[in-house]
Protein backbone atom coordinates (compact mmCIF):
# COMPACT_ATOMS: atom_id res chain seq x y z
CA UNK A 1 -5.16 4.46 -5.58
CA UNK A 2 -2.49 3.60 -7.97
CA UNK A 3 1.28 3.79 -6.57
CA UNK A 4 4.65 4.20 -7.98
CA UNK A 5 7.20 1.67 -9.02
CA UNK A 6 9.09 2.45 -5.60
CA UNK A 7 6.34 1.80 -3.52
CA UNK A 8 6.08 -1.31 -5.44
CA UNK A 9 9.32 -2.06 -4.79
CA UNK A 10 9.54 -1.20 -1.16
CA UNK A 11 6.65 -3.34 -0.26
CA UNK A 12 7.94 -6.44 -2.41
CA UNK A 13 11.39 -5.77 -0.38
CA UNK A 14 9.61 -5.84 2.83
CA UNK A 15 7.81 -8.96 1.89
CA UNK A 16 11.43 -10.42 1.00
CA UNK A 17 12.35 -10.52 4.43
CA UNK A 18 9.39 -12.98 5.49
CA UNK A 19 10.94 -15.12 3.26
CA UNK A 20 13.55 -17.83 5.06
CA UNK A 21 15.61 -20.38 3.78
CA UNK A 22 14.30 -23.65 2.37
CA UNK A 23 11.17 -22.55 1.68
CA UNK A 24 8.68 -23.57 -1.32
CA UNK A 25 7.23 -19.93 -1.92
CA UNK A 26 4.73 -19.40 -5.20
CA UNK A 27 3.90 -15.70 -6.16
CA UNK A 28 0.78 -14.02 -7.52
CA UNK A 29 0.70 -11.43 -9.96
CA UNK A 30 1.43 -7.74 -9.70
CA UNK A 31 3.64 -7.08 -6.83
CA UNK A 32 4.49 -10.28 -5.76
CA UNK A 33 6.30 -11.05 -9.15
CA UNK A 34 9.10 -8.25 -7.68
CA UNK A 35 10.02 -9.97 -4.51
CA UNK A 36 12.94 -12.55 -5.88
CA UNK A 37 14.69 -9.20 -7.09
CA UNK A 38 15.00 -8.61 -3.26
CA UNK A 39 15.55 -12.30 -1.18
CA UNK A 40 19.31 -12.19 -0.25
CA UNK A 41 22.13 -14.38 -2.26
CA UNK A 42 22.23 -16.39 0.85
CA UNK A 43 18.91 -17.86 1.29
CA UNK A 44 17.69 -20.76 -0.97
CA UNK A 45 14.24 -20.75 -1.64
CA UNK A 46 12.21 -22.67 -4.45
CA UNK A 47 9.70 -20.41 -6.18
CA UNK A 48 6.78 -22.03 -7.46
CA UNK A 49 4.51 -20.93 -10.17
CA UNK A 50 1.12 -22.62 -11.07
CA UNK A 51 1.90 -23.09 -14.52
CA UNK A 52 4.55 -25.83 -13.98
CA UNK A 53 7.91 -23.96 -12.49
CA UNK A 54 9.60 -25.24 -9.82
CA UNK A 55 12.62 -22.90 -8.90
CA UNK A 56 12.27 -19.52 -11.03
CA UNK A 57 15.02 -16.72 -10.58
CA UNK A 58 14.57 -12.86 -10.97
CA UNK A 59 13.40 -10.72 -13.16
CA UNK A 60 15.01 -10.95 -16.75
CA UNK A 61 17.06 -7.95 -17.43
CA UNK A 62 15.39 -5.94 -20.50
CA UNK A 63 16.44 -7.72 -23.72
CA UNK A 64 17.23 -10.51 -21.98
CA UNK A 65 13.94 -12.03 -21.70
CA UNK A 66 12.75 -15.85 -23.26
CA UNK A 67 9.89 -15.83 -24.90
CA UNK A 68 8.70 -19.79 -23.99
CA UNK A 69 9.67 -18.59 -20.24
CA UNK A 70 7.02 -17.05 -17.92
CA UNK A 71 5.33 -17.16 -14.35
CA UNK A 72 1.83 -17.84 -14.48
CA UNK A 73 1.11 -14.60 -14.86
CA UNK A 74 2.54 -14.79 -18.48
CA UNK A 75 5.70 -12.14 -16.95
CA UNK A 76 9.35 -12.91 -18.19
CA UNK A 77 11.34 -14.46 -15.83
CA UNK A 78 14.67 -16.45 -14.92
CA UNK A 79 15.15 -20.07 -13.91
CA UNK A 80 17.18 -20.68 -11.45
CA UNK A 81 20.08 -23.23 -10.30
CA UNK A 82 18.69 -26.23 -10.16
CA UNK A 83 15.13 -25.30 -11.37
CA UNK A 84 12.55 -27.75 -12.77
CA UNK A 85 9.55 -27.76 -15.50
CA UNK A 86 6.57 -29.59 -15.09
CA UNK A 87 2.84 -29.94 -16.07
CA UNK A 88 0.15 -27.90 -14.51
CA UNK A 89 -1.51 -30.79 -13.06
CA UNK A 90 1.54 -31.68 -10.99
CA UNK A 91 2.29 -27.98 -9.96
CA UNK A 92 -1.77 -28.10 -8.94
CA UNK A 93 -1.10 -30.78 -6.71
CA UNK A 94 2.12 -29.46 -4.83
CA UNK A 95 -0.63 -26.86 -3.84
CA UNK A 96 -3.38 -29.01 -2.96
CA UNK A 97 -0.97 -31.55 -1.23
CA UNK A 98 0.13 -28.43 0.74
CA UNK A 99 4.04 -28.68 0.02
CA UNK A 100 3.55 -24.80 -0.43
CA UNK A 101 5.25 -23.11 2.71
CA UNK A 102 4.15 -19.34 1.71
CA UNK A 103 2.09 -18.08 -0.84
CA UNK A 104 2.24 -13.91 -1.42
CA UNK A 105 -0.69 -12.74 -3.58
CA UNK A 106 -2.25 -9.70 -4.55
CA UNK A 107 -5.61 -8.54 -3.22
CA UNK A 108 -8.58 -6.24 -3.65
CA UNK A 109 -10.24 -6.68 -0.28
CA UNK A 110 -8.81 -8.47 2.57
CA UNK A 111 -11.05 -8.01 6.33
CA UNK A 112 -9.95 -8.06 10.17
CA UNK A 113 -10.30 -11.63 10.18
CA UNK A 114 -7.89 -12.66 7.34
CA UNK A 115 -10.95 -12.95 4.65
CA UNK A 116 -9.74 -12.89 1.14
CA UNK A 117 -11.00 -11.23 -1.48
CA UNK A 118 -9.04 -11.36 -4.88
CA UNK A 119 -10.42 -13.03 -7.84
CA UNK A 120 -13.45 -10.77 -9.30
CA UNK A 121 -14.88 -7.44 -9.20
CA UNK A 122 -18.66 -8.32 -9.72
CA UNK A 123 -19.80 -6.60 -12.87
CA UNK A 124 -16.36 -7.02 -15.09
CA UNK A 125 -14.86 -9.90 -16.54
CA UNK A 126 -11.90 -11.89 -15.27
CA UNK A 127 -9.77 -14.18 -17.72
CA UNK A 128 -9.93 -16.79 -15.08
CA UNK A 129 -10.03 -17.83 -11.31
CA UNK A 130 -6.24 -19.22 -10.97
CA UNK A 131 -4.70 -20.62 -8.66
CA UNK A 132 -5.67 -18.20 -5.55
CA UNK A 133 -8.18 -20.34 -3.79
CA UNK A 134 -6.11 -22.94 -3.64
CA UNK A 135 -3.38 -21.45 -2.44
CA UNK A 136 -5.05 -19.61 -0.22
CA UNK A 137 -6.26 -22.60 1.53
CA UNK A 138 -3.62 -24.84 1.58
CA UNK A 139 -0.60 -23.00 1.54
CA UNK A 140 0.78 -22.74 5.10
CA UNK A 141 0.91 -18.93 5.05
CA UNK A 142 -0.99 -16.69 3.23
CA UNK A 143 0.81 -13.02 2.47
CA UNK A 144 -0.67 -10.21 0.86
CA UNK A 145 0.62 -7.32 -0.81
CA UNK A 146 -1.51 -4.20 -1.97
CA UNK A 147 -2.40 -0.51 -1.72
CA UNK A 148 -3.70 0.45 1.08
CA UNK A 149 -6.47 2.78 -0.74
CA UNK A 150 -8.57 1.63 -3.63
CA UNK A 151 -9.02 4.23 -6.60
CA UNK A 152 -12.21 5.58 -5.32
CA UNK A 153 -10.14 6.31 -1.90
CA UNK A 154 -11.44 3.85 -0.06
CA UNK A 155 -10.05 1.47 2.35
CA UNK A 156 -8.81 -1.73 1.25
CA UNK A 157 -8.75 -3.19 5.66
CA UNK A 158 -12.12 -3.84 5.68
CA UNK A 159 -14.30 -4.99 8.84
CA UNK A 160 -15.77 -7.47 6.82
CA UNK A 161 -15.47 -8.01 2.50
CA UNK A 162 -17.96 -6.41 0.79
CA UNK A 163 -16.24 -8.67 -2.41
CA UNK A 164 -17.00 -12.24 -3.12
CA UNK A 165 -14.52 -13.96 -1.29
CA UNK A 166 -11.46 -16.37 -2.32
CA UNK A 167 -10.81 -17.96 1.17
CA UNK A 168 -12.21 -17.10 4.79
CA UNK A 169 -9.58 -16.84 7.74
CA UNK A 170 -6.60 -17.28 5.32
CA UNK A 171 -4.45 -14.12 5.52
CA UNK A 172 -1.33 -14.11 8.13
CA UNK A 173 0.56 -10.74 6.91
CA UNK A 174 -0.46 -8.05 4.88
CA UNK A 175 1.71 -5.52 3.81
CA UNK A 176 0.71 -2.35 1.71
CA UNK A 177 2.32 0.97 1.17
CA UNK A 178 1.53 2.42 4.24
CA UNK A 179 1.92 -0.16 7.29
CA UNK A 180 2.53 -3.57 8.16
CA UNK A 181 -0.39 -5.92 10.04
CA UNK A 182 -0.52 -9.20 11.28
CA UNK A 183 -3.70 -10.83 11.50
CA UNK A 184 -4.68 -11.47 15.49
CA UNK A 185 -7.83 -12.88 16.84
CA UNK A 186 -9.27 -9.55 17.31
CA UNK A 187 -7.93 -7.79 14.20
CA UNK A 188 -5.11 -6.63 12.22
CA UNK A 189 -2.26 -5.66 14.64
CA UNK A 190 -0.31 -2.60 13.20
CA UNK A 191 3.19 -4.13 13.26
CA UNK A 192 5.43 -1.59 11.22
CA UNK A 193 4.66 1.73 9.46
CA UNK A 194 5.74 2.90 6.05
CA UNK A 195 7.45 6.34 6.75
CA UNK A 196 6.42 9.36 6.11
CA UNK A 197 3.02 7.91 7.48
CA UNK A 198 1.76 7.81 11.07
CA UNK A 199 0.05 5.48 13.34
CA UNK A 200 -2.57 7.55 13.30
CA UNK A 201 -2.62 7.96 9.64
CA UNK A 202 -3.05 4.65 8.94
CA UNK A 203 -5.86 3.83 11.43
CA UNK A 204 -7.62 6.88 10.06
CA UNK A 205 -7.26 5.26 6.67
CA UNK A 206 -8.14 1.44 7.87
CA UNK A 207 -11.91 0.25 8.11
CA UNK A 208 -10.73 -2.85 10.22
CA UNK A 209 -10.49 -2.92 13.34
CA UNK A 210 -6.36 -2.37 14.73
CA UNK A 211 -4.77 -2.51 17.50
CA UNK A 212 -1.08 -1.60 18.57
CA UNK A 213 2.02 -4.08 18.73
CA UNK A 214 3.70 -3.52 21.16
CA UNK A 215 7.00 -2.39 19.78
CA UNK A 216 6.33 -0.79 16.61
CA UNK A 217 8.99 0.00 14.03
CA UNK A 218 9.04 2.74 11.63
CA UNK A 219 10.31 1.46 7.82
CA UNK A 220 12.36 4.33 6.40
């Protein structure tokens, strides 16, 4: 189901917070793109974008867009202090080299074992693969940001992908608009929940298998 630009922007605040200090961090599309409008003033992070951008800033304020500047995506944005431009073949290999501490994508299915499943919806056409498989390999932690419900209703927290995958075993956090899970080695463990939903509100709406951390916070 589709959500509101709130929820978007809750969820790419939460994801802010995983965020630390020194960090090489590249964003997918969608609701990863939001998250630099929410990392504090006080912690210097490098974001990295596929397409050869070392060090981009937030979100252009309307008008105040540059045409010949974009994330991969092909979304305005800022550069930042000290930013850098290079080819795609060298931003390629920061990923494959694994200099990429944290990589926060978008998904469509993601299972109880940290499967990812991103890239194509068998039956429509895609402009391309990108750069999510190889992120989702070799960047040191894999965080993924969706709705929790797919348009038909459905759960998104699958006990296994019914997609074709991007990566097995990659996901470490996964944050949608009703909870927060980390991936353990017997399922997603229900971290946080997205008020005004329950705990048992969210299991009811999660076809992985969860189990309770045990202190659970409530994110008003």
């Amino acid at each position: 189901m589709g959500m509101g630009e709130d929820v978007r922007c809750r969820i790419a605040r939460r994801a802010a917070q995983e965020v630390s200090d020194g960090m090489v961090v590249n964003l997918g599309i969608g609701i990863p793109t939001l998250v630099p409008d929410y990392i504090k003033a006080d912690v210097h992070v490098l974001i990295h974008a596929e397409n050869g951008i070392l060090g981009s800033g937030p979100t252009p304020a309307p008008g105040k867009e540059d045409p010949y500047l974009c994330n991969a995506g092909g979304y305005p944005i800022s550069l930042a202090k000290g930013g850098a431009y290079c080819d795609s073949a060298t931003a390629f290999a920061m990923i494959r080299t694994g200099r990429i501490d944290m990589t926060i994508l978008g998904a469509l299915e993601v299972s109880e074992r940290g499967d990812l499943a991103n890239w194509i919806v068998p039956g429509r056409r895609v402009p391309g693969i990108g750069g999510a498989m190889e992120l989702a390999q070799k960047a040191r932690q894999v965080v993924v940001l969706m709705n929790h419900l797919n348009h038909a209703g459905e759960s998104k927290l699958k006990s296994q992908c019914t997609l074709p995958l991007t990566a097995p075993a990659c996901v470490n956090l996964i944050i949608t608009d009703m909870a927060v899970f980390r991936v353990g080695a017997e399922g997603l463990i229900l971290c946080e929940i997205m008020a005004p939903y329950t705990a048992e509100q969210v299991i009811h709406h999660t076809d992985a298998r969860v189990s309770l951390a045990e202190q659970m916070i409530t994110i008003p």
